[in-house]
N, C-alpha and C. Protein backbone atom coordinates (compact mmCIF):
# COMPACT_ATOMS: atom_id res chain seq x y z
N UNK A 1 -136.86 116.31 -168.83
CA UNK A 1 -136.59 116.81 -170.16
C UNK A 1 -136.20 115.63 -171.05
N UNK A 2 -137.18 115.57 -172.25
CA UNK A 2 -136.82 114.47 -172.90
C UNK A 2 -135.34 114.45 -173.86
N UNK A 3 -134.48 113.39 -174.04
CA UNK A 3 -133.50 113.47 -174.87
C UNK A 3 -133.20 114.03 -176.18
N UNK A 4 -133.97 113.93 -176.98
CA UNK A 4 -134.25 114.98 -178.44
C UNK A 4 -134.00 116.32 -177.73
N UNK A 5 -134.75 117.35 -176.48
CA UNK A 5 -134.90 118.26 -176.37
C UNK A 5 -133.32 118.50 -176.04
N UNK A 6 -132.61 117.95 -174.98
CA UNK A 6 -132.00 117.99 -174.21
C UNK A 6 -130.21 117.82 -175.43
N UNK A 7 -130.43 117.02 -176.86
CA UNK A 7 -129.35 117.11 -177.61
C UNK A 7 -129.61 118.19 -178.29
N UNK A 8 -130.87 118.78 -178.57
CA UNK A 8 -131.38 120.19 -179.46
C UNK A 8 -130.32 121.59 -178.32
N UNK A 9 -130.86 121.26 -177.55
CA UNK A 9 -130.28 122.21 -176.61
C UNK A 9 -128.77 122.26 -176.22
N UNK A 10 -127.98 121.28 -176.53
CA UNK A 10 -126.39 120.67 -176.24
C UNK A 10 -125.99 121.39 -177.37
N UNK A 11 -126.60 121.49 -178.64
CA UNK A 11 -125.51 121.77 -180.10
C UNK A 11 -126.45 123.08 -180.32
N UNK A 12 -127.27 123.56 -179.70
CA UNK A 12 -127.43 125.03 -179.47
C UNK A 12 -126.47 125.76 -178.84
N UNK A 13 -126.52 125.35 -177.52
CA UNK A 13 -125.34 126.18 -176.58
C UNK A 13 -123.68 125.71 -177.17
N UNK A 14 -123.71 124.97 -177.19
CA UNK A 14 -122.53 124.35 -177.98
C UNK A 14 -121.95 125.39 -178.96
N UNK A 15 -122.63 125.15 -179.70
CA UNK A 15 -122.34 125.83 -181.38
C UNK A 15 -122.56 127.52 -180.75
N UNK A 16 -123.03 127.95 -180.14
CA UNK A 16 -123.40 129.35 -179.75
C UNK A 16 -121.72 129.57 -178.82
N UNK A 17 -121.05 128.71 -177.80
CA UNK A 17 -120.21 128.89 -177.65
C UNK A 17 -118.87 128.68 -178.35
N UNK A 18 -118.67 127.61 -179.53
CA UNK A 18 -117.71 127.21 -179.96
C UNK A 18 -117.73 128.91 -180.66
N UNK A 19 -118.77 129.50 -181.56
CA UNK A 19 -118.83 130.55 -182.35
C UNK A 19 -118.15 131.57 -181.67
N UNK A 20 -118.68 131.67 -180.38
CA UNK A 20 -118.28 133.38 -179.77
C UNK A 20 -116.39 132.92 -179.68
N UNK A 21 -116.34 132.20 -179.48
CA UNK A 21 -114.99 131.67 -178.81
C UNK A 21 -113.95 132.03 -180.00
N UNK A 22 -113.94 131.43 -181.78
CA UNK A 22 -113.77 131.46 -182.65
C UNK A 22 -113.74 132.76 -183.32
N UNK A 23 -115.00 133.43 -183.30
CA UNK A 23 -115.20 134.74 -183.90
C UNK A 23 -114.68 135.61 -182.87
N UNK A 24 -114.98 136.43 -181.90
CA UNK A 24 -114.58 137.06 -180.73
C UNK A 24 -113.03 137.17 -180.30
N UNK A 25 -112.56 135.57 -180.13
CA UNK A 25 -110.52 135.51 -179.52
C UNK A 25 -110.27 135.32 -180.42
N UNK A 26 -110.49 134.07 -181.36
CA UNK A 26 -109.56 133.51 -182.02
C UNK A 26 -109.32 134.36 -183.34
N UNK A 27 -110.01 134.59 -184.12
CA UNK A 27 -110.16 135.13 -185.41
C UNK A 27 -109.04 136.76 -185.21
N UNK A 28 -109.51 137.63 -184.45
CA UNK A 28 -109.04 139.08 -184.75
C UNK A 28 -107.62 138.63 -184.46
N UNK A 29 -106.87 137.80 -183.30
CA UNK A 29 -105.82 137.77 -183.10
C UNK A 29 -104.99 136.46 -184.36
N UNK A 30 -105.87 136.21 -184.92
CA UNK A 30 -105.22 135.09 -186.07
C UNK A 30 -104.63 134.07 -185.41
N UNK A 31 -105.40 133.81 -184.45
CA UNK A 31 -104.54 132.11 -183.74
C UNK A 31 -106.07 131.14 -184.30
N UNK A 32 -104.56 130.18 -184.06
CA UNK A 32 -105.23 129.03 -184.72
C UNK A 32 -105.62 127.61 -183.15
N UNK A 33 -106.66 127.22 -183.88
CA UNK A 33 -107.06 126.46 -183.00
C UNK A 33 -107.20 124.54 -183.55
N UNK A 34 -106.92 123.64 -183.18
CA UNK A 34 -106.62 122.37 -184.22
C UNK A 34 -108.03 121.82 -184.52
N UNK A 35 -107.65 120.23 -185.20
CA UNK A 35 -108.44 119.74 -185.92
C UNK A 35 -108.81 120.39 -187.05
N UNK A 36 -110.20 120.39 -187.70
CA UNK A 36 -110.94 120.38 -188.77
C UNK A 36 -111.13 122.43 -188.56
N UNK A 37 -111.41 122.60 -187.37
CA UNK A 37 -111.77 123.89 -187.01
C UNK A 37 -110.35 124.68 -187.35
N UNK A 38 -109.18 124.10 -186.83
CA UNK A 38 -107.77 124.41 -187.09
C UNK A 38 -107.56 125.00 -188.58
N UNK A 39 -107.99 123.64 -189.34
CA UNK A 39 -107.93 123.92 -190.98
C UNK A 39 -108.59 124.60 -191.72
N UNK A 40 -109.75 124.99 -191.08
CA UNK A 40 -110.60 126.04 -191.16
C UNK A 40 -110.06 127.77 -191.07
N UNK A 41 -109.60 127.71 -189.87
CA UNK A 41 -109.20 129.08 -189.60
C UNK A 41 -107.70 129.29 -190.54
N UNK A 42 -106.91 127.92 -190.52
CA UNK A 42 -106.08 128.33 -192.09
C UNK A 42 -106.55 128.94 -192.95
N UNK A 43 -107.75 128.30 -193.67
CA UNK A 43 -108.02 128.47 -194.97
C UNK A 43 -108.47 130.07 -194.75
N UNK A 44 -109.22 130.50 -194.31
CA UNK A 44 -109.21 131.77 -194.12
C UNK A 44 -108.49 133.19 -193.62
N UNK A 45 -107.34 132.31 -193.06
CA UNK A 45 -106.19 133.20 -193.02
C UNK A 45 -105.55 133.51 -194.07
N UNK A 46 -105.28 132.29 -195.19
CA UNK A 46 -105.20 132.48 -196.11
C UNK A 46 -105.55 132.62 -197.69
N UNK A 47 -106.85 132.37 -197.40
CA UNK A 47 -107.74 132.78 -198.63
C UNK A 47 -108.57 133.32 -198.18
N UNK A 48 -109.28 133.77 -196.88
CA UNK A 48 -110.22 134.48 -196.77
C UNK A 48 -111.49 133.73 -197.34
N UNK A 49 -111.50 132.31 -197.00
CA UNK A 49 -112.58 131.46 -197.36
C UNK A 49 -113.38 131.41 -196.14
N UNK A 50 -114.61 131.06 -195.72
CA UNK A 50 -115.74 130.99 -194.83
C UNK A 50 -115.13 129.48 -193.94
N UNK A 51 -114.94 129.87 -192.63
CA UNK A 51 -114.72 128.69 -191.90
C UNK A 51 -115.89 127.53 -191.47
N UNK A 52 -116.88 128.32 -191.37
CA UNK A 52 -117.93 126.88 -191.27
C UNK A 52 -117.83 126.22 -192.75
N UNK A 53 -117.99 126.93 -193.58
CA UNK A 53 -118.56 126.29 -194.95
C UNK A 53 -116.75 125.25 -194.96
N UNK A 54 -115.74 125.66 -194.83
CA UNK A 54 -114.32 124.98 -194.74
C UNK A 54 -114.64 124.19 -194.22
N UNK A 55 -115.07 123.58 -192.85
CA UNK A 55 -114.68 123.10 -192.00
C UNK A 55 -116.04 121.94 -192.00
N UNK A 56 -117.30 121.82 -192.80
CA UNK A 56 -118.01 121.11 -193.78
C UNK A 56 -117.37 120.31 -195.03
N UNK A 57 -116.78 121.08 -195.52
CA UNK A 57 -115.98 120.34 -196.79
C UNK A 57 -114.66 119.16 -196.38
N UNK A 58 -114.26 119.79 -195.50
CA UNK A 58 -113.23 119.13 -194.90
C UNK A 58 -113.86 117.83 -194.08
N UNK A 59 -114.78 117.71 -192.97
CA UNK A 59 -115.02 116.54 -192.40
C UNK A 59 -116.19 115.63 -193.53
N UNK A 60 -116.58 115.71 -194.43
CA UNK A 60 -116.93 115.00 -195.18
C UNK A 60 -116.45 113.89 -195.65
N UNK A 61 -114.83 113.32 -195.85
CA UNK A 61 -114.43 112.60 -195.62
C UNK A 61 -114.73 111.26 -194.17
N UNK A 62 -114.41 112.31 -192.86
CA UNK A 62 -114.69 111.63 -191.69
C UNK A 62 -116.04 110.96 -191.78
N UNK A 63 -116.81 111.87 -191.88
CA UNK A 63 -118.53 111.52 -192.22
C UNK A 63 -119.03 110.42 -193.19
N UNK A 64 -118.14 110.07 -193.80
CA UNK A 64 -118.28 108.89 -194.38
C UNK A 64 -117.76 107.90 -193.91
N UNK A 65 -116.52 107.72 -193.25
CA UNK A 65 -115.85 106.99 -192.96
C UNK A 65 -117.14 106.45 -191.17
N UNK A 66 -117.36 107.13 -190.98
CA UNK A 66 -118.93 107.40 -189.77
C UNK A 66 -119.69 106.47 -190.28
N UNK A 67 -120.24 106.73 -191.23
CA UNK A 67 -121.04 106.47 -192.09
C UNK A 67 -121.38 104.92 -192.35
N UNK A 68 -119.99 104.20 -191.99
CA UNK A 68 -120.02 102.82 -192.46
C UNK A 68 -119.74 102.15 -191.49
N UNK A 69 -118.84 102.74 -190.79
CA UNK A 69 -118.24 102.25 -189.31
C UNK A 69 -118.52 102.07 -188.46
N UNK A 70 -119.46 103.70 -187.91
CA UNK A 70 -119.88 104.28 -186.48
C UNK A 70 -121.22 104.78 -187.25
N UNK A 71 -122.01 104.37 -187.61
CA UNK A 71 -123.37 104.74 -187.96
C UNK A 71 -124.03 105.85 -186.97
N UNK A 72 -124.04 105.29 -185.67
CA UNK A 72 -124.78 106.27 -184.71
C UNK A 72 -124.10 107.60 -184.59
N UNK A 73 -122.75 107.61 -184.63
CA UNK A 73 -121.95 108.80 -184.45
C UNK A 73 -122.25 109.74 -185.48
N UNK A 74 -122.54 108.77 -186.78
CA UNK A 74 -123.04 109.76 -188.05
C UNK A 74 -123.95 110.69 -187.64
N UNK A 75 -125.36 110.20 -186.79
CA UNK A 75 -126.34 110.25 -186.93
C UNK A 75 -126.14 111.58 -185.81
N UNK A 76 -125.84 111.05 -185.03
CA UNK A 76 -125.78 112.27 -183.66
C UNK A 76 -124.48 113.23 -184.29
N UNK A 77 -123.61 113.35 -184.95
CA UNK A 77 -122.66 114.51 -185.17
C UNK A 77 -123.66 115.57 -186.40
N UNK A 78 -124.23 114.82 -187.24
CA UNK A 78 -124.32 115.53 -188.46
C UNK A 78 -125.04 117.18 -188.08
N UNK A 79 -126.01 117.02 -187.15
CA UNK A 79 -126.77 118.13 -186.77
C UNK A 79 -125.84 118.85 -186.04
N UNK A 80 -125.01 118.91 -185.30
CA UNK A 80 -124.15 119.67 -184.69
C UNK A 80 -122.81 120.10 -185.99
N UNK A 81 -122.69 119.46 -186.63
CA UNK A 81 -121.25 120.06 -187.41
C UNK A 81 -122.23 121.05 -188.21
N UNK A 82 -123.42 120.98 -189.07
CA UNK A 82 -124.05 121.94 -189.34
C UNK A 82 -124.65 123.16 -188.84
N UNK A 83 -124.93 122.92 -187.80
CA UNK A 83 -125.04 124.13 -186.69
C UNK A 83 -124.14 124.82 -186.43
N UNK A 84 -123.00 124.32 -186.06
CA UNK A 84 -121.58 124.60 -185.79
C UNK A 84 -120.87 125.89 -186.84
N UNK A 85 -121.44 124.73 -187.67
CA UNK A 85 -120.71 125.41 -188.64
C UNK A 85 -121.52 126.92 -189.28
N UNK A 86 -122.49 126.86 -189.18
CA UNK A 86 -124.01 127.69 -189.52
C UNK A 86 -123.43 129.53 -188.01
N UNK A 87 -122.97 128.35 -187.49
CA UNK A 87 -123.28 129.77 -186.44
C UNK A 87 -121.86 130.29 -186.38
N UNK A 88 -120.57 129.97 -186.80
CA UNK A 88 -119.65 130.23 -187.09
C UNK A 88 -119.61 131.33 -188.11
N UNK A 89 -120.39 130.61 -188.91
CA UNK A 89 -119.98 131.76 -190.35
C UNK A 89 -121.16 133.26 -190.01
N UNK A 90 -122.17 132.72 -189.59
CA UNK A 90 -123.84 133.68 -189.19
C UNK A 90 -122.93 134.26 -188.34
N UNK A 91 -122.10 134.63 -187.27
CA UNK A 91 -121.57 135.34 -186.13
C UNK A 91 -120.29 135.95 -186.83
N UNK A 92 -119.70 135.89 -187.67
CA UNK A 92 -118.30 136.24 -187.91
C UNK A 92 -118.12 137.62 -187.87
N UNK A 93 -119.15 138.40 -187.90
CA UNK A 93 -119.07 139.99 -187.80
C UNK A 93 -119.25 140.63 -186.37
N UNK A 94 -119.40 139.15 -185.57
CA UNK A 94 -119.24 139.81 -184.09
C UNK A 94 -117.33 139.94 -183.58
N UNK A 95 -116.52 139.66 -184.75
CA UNK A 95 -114.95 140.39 -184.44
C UNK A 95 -114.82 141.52 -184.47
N UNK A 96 -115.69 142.37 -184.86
CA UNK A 96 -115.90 144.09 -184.65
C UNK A 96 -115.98 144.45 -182.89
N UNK A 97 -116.39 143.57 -182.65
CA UNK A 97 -116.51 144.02 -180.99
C UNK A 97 -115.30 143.10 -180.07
N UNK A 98 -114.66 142.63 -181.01
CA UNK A 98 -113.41 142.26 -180.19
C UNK A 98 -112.34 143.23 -178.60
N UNK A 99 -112.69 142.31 -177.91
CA UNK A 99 -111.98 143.28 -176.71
C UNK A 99 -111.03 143.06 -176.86
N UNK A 100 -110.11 144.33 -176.81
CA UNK A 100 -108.68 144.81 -176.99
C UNK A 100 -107.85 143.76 -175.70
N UNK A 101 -107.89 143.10 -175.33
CA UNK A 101 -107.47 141.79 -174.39
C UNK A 101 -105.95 141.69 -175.04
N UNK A 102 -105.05 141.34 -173.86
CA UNK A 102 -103.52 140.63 -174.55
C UNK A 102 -103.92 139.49 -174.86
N UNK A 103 -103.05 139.31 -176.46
CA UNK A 103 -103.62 138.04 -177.16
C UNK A 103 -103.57 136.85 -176.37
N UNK A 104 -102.62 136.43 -175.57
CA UNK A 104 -102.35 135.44 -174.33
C UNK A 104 -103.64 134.95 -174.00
N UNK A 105 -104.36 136.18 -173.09
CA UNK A 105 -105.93 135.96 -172.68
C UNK A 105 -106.62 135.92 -173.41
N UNK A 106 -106.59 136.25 -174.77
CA UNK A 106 -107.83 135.86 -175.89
C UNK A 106 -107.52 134.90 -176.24
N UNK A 107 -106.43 133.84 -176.23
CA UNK A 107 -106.25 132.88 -176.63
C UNK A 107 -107.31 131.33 -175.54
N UNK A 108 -106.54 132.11 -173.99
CA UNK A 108 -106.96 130.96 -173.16
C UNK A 108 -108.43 131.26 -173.14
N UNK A 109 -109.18 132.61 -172.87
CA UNK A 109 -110.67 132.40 -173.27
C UNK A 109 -111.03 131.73 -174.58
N UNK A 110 -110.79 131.93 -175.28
CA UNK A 110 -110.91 131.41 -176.58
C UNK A 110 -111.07 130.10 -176.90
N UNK A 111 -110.12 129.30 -176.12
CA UNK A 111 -110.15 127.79 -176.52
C UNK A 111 -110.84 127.17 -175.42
N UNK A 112 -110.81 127.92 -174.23
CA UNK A 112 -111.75 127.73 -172.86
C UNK A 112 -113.78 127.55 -173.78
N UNK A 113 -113.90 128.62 -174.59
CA UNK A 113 -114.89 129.02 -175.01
C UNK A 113 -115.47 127.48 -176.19
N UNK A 114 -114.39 127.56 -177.06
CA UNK A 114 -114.40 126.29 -177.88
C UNK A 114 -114.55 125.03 -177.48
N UNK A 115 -113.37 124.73 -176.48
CA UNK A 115 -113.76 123.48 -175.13
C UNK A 115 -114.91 123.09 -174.81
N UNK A 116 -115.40 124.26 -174.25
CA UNK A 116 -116.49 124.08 -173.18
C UNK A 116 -118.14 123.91 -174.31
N UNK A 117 -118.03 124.15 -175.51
CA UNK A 117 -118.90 123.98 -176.37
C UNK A 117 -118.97 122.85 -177.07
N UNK A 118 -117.53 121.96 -177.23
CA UNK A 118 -117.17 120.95 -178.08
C UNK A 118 -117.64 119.65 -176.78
N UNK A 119 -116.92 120.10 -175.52
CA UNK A 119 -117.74 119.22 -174.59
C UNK A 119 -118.65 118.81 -174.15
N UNK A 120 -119.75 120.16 -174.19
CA UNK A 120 -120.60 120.16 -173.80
C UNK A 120 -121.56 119.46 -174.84
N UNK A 121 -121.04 119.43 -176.10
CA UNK A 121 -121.91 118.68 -177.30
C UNK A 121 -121.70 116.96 -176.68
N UNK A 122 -120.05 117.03 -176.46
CA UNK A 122 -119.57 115.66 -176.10
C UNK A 122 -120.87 114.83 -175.09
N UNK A 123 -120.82 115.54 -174.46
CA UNK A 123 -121.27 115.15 -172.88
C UNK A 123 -122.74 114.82 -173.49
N UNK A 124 -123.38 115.32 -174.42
CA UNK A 124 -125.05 115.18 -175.01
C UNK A 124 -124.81 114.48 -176.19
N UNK A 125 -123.91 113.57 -176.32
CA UNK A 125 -123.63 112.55 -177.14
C UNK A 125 -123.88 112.94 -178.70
N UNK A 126 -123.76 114.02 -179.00
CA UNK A 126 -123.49 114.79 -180.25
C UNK A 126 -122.01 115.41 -180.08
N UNK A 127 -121.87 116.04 -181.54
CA UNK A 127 -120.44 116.87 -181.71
C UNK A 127 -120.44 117.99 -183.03
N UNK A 128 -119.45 118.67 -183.12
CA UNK A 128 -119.49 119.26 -184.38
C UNK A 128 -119.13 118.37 -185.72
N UNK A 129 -118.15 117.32 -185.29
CA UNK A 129 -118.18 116.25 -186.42
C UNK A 129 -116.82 116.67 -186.29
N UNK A 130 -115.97 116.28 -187.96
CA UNK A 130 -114.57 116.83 -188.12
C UNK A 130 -113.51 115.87 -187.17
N UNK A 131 -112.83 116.60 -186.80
CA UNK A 131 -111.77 115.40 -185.63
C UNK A 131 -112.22 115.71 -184.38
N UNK A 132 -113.62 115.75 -184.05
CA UNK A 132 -113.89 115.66 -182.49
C UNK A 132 -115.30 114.36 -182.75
N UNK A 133 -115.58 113.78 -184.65
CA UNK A 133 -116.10 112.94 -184.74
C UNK A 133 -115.05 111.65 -184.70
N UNK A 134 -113.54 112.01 -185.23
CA UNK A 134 -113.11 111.22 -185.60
C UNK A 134 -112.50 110.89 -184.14
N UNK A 135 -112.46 111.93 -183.38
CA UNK A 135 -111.47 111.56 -182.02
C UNK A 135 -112.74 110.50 -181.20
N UNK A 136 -113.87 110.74 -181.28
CA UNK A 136 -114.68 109.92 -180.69
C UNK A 136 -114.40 108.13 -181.07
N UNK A 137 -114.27 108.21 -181.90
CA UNK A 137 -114.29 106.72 -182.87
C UNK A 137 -112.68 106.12 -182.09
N UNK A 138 -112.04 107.07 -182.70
CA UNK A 138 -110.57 106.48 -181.75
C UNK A 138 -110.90 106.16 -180.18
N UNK A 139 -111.14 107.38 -179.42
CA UNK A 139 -111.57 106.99 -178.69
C UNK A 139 -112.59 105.55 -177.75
N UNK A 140 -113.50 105.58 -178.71
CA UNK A 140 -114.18 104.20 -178.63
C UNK A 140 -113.72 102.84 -178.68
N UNK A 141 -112.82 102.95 -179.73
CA UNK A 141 -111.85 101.80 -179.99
C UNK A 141 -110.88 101.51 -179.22
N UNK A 142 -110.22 102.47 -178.15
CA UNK A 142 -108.66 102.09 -177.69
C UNK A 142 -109.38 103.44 -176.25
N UNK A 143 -110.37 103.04 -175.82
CA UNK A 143 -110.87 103.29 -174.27
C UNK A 143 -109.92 104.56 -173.69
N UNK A 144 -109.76 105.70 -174.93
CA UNK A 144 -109.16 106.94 -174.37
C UNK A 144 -109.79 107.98 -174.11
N UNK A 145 -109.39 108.70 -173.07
CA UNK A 145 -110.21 109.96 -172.83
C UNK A 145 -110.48 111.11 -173.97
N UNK A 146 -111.83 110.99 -175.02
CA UNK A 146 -111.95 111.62 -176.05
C UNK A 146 -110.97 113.35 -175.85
N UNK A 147 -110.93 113.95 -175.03
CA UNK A 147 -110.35 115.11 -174.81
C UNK A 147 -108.49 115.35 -175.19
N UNK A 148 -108.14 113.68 -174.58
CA UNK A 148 -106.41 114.02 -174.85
C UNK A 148 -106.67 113.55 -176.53
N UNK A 149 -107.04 112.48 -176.93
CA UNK A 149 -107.32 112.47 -178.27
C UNK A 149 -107.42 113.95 -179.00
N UNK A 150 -108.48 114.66 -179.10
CA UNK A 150 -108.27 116.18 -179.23
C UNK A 150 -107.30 116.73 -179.30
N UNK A 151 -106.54 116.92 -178.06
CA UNK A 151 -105.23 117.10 -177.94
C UNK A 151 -104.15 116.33 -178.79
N UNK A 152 -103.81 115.78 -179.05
CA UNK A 152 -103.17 115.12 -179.80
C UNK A 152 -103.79 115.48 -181.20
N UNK A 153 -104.59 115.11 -182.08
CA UNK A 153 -104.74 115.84 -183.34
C UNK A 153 -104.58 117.03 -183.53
N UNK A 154 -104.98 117.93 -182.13
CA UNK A 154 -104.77 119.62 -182.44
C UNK A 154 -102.76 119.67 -182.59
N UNK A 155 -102.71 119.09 -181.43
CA UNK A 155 -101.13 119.44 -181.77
C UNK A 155 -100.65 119.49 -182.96
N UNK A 156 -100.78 118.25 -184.06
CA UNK A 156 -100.67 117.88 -185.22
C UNK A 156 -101.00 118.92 -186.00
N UNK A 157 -102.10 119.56 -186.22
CA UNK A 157 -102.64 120.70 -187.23
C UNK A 157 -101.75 121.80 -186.29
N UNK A 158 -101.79 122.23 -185.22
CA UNK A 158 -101.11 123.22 -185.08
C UNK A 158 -99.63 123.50 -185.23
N UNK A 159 -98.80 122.33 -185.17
CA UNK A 159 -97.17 122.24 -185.85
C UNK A 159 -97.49 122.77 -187.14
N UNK A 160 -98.05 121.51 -187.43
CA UNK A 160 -98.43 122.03 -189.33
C UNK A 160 -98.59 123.76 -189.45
N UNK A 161 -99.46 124.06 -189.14
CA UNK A 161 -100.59 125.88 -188.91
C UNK A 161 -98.79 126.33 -188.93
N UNK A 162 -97.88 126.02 -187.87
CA UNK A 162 -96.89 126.61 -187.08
C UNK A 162 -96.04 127.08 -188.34
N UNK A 163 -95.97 126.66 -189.40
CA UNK A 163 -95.01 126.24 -190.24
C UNK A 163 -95.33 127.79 -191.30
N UNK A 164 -96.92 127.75 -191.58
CA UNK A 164 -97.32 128.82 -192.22
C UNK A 164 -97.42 130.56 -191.89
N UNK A 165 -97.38 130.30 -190.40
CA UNK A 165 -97.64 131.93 -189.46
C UNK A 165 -96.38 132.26 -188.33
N UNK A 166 -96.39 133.45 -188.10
CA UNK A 166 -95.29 133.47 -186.87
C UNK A 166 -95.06 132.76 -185.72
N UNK A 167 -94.45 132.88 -185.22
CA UNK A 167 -93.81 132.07 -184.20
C UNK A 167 -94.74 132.42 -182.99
N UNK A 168 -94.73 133.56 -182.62
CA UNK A 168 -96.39 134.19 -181.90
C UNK A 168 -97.89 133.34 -182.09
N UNK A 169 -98.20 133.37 -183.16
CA UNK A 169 -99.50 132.61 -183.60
C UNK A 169 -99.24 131.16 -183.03
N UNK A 170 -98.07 130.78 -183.40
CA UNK A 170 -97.95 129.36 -183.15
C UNK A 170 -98.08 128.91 -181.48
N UNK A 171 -97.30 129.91 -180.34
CA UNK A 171 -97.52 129.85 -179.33
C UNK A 171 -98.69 130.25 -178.81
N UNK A 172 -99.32 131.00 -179.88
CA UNK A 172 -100.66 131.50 -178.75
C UNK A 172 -101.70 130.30 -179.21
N UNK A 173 -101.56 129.92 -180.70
CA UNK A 173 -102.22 128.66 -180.69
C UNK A 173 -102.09 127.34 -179.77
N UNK A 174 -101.43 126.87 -179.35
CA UNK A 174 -100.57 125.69 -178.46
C UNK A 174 -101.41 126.40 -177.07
N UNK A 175 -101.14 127.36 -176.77
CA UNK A 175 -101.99 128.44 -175.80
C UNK A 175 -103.43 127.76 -175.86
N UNK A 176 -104.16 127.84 -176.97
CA UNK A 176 -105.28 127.44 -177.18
C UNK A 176 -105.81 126.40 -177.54
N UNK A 177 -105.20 125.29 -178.01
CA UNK A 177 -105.64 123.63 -177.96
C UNK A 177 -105.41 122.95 -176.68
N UNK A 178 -104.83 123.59 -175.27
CA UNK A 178 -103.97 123.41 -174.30
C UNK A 178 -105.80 123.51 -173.47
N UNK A 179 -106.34 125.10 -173.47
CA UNK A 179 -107.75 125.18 -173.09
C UNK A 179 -108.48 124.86 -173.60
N UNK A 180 -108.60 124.45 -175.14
CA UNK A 180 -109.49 123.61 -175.48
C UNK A 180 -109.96 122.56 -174.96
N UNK A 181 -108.24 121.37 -174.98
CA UNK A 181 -108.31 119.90 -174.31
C UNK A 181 -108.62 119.91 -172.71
N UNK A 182 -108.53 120.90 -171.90
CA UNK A 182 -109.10 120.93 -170.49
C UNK A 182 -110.26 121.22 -170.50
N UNK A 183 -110.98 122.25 -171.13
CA UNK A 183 -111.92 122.37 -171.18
C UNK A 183 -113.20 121.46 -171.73
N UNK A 184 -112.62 120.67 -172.54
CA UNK A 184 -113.20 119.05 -172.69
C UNK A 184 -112.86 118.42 -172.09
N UNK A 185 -112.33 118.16 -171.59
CA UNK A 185 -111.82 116.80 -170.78
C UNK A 185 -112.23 117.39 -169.58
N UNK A 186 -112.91 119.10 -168.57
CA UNK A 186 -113.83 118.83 -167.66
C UNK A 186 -115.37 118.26 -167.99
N UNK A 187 -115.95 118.77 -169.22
CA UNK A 187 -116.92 118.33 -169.43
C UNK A 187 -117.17 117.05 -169.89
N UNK A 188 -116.23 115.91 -169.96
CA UNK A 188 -116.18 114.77 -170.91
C UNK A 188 -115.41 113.48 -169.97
N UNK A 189 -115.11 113.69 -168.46
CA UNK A 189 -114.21 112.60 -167.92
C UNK A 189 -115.11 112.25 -167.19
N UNK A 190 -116.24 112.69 -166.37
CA UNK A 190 -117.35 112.41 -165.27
C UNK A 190 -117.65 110.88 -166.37
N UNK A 191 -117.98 111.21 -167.13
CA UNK A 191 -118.49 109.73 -167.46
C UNK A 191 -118.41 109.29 -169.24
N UNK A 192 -118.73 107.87 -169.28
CA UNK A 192 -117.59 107.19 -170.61
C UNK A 192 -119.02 108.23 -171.02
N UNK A 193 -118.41 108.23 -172.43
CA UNK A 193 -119.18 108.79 -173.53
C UNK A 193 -119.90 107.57 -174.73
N UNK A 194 -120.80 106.79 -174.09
CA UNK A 194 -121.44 105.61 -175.26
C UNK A 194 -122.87 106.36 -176.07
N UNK A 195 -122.73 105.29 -177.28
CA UNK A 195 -123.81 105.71 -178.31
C UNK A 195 -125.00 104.59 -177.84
N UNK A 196 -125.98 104.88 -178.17
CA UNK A 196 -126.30 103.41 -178.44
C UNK A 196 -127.03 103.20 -180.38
């Protein structure tokens, strides 16, 4: 399978899982999940704004900063944060079929679901962009496992998130950047993650 096919297919399944994960756990129970995606599900908690189209506006910054720095990262994120983001907002009416689950378990599926999509982009040397473009770059620079990176920015947006929602949201979020960062960091430690 040639490589074009094989990154077409990474930010397909990818973006098809980050979505169900997002729309399905995260959304009906209002937990928040970090980074760019984090600030996303703010803005629509509290304005009821579109999280892909958010969560586009928001890494545009990063994407430039890509842009000049990490050229290749530009090149391989841009198609996945659009997809990402495309199938986020295209799926959002699959929270009607939300399973009545204790939020606990919609949380750890949830970020299990997000993980395993954000990695799996990882691992096919694409991403959604946002701070899993920017965690790459750190990463690159100071030889860290892109996944605790993750971890560490989600924490950051989720204190922040913590400040705006109950004390519940806040734990079930922490709940869910917790399976996020494992769930990348199985798909993302087998081997370094280089561009060329």
């Amino acid at each position: 399978m040639n490589t074009l096919y094989k990154k077409a297919l990474a930010i397909f399944l990818g973006s098809l899982l980050l979505s169900v994960g997002i729309n399905l756990f995260l959304l009906p129970d209002r937990v928040l999940d970090g980074g760019v995606i984090g600030l996303g599900l703010i803005a629509n908690y509290l304005w009821d704004v579109k999280v892909g189209l958010t969560i586009i506006c928001i890494s545009a910054p990063i994407f430039t900063l890509a842009w000049f720095k990490f050229r290749s990262y530009f090149y391989n994120s841009l198609h996945g944060l659009l997809v990402s983001s495309l199938f986020i907002d295209l799926f959002r009416d699959i929270n009607s079929f939300h399973l009545q689950l204790d939020p606990v378990i919609s949380s750890i599926i949830g970020g299990g679901l997000v993980g395993s999509g954000i990695g799996y982009m990882l691992r096919h040397q694409t991403s959604t962009g946002g701070t899993d473009l920017l965690a790459q770059m750190i990463s690159t620079l100071f030889k860290i496992n892109v996944g605790i990176v993750i971890l560490f920015i989600d924490m950051i947006v989720i204190f922040v998130g913590g400040y705006l929602f109950t004390a519940q949201t806040h734990l079930l979020s922490l709940l869910t950047i917790i399976s996020v960062a494992l769930a990348t960091m199985l798909f993302t430690s087998s081997r370094i993650l280089t561009y060329s």
